[in-house]
PDB file of N, CA and C in Angstrom:
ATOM      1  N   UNK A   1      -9.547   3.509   6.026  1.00  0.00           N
ATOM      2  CA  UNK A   1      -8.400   3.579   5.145  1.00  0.00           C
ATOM      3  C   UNK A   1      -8.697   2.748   3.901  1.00  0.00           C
ATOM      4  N   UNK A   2      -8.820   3.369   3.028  1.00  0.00           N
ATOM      5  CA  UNK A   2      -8.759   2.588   1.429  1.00  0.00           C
ATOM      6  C   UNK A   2      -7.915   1.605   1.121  1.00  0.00           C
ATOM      7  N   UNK A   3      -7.887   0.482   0.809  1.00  0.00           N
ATOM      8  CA  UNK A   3      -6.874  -0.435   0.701  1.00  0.00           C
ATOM      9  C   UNK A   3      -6.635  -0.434  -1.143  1.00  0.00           C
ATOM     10  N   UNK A   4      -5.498  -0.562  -1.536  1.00  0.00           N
ATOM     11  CA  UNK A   4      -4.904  -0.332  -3.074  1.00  0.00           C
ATOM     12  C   UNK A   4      -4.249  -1.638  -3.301  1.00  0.00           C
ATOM     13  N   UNK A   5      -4.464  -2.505  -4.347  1.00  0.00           N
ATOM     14  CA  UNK A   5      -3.710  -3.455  -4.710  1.00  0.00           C
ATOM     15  C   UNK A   5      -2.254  -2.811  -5.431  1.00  0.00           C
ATOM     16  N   UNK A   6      -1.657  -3.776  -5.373  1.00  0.00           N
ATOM     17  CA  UNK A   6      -0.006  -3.180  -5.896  1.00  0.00           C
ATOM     18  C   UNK A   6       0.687  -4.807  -6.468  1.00  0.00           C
ATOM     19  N   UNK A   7       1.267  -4.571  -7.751  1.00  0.00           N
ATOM     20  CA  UNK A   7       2.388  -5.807  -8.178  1.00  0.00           C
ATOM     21  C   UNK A   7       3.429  -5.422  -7.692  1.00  0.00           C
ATOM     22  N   UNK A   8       4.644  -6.316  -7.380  1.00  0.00           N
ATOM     23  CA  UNK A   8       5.600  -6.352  -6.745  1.00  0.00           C
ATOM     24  C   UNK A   8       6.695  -7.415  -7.112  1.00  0.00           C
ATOM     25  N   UNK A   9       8.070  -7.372  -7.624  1.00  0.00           N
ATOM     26  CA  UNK A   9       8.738  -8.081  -7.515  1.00  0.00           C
ATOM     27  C   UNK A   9       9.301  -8.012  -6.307  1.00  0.00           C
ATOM     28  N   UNK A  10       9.845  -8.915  -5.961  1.00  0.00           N
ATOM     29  CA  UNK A  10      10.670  -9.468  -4.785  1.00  0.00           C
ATOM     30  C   UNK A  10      11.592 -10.411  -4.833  1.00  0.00           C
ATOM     31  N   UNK A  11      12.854 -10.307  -4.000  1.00  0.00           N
ATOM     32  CA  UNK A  11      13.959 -11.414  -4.206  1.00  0.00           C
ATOM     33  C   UNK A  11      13.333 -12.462  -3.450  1.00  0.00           C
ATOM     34  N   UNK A  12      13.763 -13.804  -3.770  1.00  0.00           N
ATOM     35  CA  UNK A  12      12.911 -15.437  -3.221  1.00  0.00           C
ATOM     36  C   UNK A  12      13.351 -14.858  -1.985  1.00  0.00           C
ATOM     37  N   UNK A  13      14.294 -14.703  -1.211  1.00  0.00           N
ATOM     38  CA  UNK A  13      14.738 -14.636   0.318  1.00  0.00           C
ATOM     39  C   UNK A  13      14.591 -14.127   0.554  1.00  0.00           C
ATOM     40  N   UNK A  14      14.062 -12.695   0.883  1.00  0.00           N
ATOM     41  CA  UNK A  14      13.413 -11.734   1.293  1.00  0.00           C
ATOM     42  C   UNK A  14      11.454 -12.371   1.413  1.00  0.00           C
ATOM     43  N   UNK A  15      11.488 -12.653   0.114  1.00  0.00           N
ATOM     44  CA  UNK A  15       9.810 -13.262   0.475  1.00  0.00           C
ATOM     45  C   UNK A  15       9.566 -14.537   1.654  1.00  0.00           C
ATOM     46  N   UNK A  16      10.783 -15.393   1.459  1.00  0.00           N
ATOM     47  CA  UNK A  16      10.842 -16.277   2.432  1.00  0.00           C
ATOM     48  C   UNK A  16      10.751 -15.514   3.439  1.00  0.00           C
ATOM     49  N   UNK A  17      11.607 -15.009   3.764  1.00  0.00           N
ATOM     50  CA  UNK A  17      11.214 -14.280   5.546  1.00  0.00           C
ATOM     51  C   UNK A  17       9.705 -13.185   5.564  1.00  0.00           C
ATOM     52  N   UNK A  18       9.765 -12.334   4.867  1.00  0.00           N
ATOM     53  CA  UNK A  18       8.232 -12.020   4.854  1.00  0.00           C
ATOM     54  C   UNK A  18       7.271 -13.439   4.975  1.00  0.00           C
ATOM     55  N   UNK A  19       6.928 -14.380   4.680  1.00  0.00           N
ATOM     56  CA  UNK A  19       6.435 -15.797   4.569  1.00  0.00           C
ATOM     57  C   UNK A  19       6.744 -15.770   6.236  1.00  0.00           C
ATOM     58  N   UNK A  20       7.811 -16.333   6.388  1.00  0.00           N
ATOM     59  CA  UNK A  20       7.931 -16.681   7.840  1.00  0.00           C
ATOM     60  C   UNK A  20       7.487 -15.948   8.331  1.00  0.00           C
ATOM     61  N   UNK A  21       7.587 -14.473   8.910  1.00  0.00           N
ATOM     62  CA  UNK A  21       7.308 -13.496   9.381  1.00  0.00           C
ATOM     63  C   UNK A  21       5.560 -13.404   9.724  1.00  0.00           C
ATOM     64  N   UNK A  22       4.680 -13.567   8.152  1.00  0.00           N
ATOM     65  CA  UNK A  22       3.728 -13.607   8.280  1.00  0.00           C
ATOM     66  C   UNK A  22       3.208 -15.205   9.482  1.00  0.00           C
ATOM     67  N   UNK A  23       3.647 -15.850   9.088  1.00  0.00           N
ATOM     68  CA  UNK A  23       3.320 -17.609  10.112  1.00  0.00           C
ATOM     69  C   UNK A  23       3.456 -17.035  10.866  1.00  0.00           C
ATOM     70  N   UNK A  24       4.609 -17.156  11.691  1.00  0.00           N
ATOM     71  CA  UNK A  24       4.571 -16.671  13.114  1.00  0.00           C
ATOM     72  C   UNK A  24       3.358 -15.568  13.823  1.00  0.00           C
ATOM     73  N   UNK A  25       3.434 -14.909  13.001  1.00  0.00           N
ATOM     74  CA  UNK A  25       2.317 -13.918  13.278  1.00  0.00           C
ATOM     75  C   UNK A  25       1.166 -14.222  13.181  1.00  0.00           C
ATOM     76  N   UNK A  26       0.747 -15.504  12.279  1.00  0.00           N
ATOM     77  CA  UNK A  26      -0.640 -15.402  12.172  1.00  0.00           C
ATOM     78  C   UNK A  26      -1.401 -14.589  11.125  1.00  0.00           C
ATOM     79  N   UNK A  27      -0.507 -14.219  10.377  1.00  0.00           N
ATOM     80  CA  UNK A  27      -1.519 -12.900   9.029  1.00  0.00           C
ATOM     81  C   UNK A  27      -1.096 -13.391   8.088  1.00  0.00           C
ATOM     82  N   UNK A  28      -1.526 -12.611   7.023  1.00  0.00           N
ATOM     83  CA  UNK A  28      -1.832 -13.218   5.647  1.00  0.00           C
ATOM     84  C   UNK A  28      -0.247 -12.597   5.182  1.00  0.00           C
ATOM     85  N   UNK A  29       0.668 -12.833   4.105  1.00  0.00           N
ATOM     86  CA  UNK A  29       1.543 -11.869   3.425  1.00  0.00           C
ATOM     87  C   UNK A  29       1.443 -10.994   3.757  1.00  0.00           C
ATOM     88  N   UNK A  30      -0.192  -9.916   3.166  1.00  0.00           N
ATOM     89  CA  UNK A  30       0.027  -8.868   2.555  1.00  0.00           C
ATOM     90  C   UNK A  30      -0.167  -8.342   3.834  1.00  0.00           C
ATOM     91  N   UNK A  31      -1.019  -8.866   4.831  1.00  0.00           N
ATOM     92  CA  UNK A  31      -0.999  -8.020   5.929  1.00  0.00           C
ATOM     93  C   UNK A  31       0.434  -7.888   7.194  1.00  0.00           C
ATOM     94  N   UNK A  32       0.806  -8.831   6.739  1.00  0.00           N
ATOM     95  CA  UNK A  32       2.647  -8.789   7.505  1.00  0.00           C
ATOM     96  C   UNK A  32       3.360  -7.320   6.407  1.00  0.00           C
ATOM     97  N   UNK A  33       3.323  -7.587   5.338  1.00  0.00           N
ATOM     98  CA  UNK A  33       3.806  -5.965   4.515  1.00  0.00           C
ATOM     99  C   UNK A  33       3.321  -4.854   5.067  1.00  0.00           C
ATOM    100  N   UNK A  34       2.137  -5.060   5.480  1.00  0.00           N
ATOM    101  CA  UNK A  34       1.362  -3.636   5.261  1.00  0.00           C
ATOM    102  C   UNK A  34       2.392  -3.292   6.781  1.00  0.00           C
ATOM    103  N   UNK A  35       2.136  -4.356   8.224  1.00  0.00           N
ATOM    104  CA  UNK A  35       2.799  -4.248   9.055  1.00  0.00           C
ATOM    105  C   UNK A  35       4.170  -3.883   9.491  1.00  0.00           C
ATOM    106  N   UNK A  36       5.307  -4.568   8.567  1.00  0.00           N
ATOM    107  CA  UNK A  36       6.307  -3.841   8.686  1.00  0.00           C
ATOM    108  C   UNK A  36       7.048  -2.741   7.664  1.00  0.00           C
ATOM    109  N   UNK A  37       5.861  -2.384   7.341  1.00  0.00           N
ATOM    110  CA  UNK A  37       6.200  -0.833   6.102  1.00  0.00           C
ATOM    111  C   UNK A  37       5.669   0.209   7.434  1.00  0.00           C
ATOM    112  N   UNK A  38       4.055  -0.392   7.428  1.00  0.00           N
ATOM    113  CA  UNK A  38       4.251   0.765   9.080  1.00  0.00           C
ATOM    114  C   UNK A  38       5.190   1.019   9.960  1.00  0.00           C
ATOM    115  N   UNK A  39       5.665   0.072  10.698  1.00  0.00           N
ATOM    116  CA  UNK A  39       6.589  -0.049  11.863  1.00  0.00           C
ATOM    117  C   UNK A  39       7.956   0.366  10.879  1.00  0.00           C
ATOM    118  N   UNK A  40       8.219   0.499   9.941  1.00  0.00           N
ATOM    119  CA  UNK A  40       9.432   0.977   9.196  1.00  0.00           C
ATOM    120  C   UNK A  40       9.258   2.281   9.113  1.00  0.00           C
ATOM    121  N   UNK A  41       8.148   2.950   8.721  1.00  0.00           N
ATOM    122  CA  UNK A  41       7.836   4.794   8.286  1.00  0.00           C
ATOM    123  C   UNK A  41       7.794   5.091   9.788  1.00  0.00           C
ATOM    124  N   UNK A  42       7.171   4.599  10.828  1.00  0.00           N
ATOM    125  CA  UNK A  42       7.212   5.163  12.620  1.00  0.00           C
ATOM    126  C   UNK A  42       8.667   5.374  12.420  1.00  0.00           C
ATOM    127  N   UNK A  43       9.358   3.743  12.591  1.00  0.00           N
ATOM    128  CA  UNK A  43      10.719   4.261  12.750  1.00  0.00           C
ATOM    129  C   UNK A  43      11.723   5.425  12.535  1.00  0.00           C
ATOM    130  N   UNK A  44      11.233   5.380  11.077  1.00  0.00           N
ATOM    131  CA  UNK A  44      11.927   6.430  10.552  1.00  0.00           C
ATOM    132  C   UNK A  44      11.741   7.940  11.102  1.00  0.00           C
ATOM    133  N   UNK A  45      10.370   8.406  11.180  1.00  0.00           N
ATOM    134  CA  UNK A  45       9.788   9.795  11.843  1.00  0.00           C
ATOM    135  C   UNK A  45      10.507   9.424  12.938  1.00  0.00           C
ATOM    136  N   UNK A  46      10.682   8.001  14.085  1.00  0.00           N
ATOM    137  CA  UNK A  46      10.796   8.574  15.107  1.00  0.00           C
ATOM    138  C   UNK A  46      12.596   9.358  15.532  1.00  0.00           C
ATOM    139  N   UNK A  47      13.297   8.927  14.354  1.00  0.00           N
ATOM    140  CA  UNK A  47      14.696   9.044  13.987  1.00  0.00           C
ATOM    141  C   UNK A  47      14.933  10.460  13.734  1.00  0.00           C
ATOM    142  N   UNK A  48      13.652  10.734  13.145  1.00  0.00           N
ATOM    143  CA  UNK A  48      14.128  12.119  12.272  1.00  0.00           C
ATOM    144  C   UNK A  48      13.587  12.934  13.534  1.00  0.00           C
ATOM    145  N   UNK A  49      12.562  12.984  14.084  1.00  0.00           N
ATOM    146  CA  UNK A  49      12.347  13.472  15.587  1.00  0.00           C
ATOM    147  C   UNK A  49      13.513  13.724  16.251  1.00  0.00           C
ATOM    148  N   UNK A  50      13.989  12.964  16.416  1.00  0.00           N
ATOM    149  CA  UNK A  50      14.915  12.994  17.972  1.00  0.00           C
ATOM    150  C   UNK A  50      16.416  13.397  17.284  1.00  0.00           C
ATOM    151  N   UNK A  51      16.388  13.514  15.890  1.00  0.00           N
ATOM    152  CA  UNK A  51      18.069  14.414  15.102  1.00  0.00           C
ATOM    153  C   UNK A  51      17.008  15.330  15.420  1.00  0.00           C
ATOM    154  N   UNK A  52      15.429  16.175  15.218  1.00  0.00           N
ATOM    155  CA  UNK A  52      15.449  17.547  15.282  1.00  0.00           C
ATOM    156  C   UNK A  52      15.655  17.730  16.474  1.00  0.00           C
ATOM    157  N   UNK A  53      15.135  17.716  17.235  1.00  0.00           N
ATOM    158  CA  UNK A  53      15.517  17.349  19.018  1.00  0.00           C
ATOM    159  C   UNK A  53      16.792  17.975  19.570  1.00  0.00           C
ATOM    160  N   UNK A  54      17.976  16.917  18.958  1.00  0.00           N
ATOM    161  CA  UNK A  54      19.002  16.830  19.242  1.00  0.00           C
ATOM    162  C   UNK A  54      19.527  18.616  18.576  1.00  0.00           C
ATOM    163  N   UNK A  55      19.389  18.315  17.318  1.00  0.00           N
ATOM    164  CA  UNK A  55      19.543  19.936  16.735  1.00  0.00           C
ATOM    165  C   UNK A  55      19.535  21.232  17.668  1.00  0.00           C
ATOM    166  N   UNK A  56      18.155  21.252  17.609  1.00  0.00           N
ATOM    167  CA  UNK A  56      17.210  22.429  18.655  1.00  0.00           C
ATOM    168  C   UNK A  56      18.220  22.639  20.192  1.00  0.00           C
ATOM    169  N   UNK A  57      18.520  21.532  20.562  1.00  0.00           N
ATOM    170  CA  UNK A  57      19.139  21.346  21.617  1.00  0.00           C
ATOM    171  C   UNK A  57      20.268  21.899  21.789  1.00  0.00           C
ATOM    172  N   UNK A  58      21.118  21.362  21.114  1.00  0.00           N
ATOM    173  CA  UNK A  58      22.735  22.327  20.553  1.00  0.00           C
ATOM    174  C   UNK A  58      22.489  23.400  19.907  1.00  0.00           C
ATOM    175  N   UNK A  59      21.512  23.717  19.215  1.00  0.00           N
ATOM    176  CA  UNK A  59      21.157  25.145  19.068  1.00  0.00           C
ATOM    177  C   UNK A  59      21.191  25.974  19.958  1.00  0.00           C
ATOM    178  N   UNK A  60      20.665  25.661  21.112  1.00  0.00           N
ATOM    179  CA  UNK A  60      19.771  26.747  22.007  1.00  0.00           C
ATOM    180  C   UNK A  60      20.914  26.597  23.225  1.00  0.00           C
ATOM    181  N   UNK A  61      21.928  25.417  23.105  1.00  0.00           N
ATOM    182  CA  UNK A  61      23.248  25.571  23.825  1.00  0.00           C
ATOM    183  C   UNK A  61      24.156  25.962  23.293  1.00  0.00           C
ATOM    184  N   UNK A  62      24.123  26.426  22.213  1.00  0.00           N
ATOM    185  CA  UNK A  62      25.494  27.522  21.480  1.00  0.00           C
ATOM    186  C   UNK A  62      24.709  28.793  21.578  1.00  0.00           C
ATOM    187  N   UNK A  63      23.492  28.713  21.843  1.00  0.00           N
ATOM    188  CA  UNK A  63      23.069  30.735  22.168  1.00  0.00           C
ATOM    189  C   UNK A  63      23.353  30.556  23.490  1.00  0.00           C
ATOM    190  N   UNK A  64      24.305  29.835  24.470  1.00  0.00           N
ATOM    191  CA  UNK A  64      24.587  30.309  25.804  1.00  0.00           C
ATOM    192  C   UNK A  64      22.946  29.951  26.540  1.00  0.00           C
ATOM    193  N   UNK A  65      21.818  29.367  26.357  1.00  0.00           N
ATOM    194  CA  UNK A  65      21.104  29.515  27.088  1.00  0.00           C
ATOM    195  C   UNK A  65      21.126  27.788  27.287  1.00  0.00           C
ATOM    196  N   UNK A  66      21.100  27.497  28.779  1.00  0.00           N
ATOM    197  CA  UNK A  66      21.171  26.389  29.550  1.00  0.00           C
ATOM    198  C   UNK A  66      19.842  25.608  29.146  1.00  0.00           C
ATOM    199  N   UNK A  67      19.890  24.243  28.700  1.00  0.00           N
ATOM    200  CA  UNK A  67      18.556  23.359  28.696  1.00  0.00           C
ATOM    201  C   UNK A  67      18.776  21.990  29.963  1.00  0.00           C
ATOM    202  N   UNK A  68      17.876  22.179  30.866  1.00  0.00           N
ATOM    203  CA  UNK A  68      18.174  20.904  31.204  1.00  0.00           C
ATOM    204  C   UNK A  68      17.314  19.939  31.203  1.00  0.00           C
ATOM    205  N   UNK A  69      17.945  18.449  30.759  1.00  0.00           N
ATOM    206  CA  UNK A  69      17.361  17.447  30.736  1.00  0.00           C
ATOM    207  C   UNK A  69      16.168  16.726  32.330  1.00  0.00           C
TER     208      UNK A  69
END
């Protein structure tokens, strides 16, 4: 994976906890960012997954055909 530098403003309290975030962890800043931007985009797919899911589901139970869990 190619790594890209990027400028960034940020509010002081928000960087404070990124700061903390990174200590506890043991990583540098940028690698605590890189970390919870990942674990933020999973999240998100895994959200949008399980509304299509849910969709498909009530779909295929308003055509009268039974799904069971």
């Amino acid at each position: 994976m190619a790594l890209r530098r990027v400028n960034m403003n940020i509010d002081e309290e928000l960087l404070t906890q990124l700061d903390d975030y990174a200590s506890k962890m043991h990583i540098s800043r940028s690698t605590a960012l890189s970390v919870l931007l990942s674990q933020m985009f999973q999240s998100q797919k895994a959200m949008q997954t399980m509304s299509d899911l849910v969709v498909a589901y009530n779909d295929e139970n308003s055509k009268g055909h039974s799904c069971e869990l």
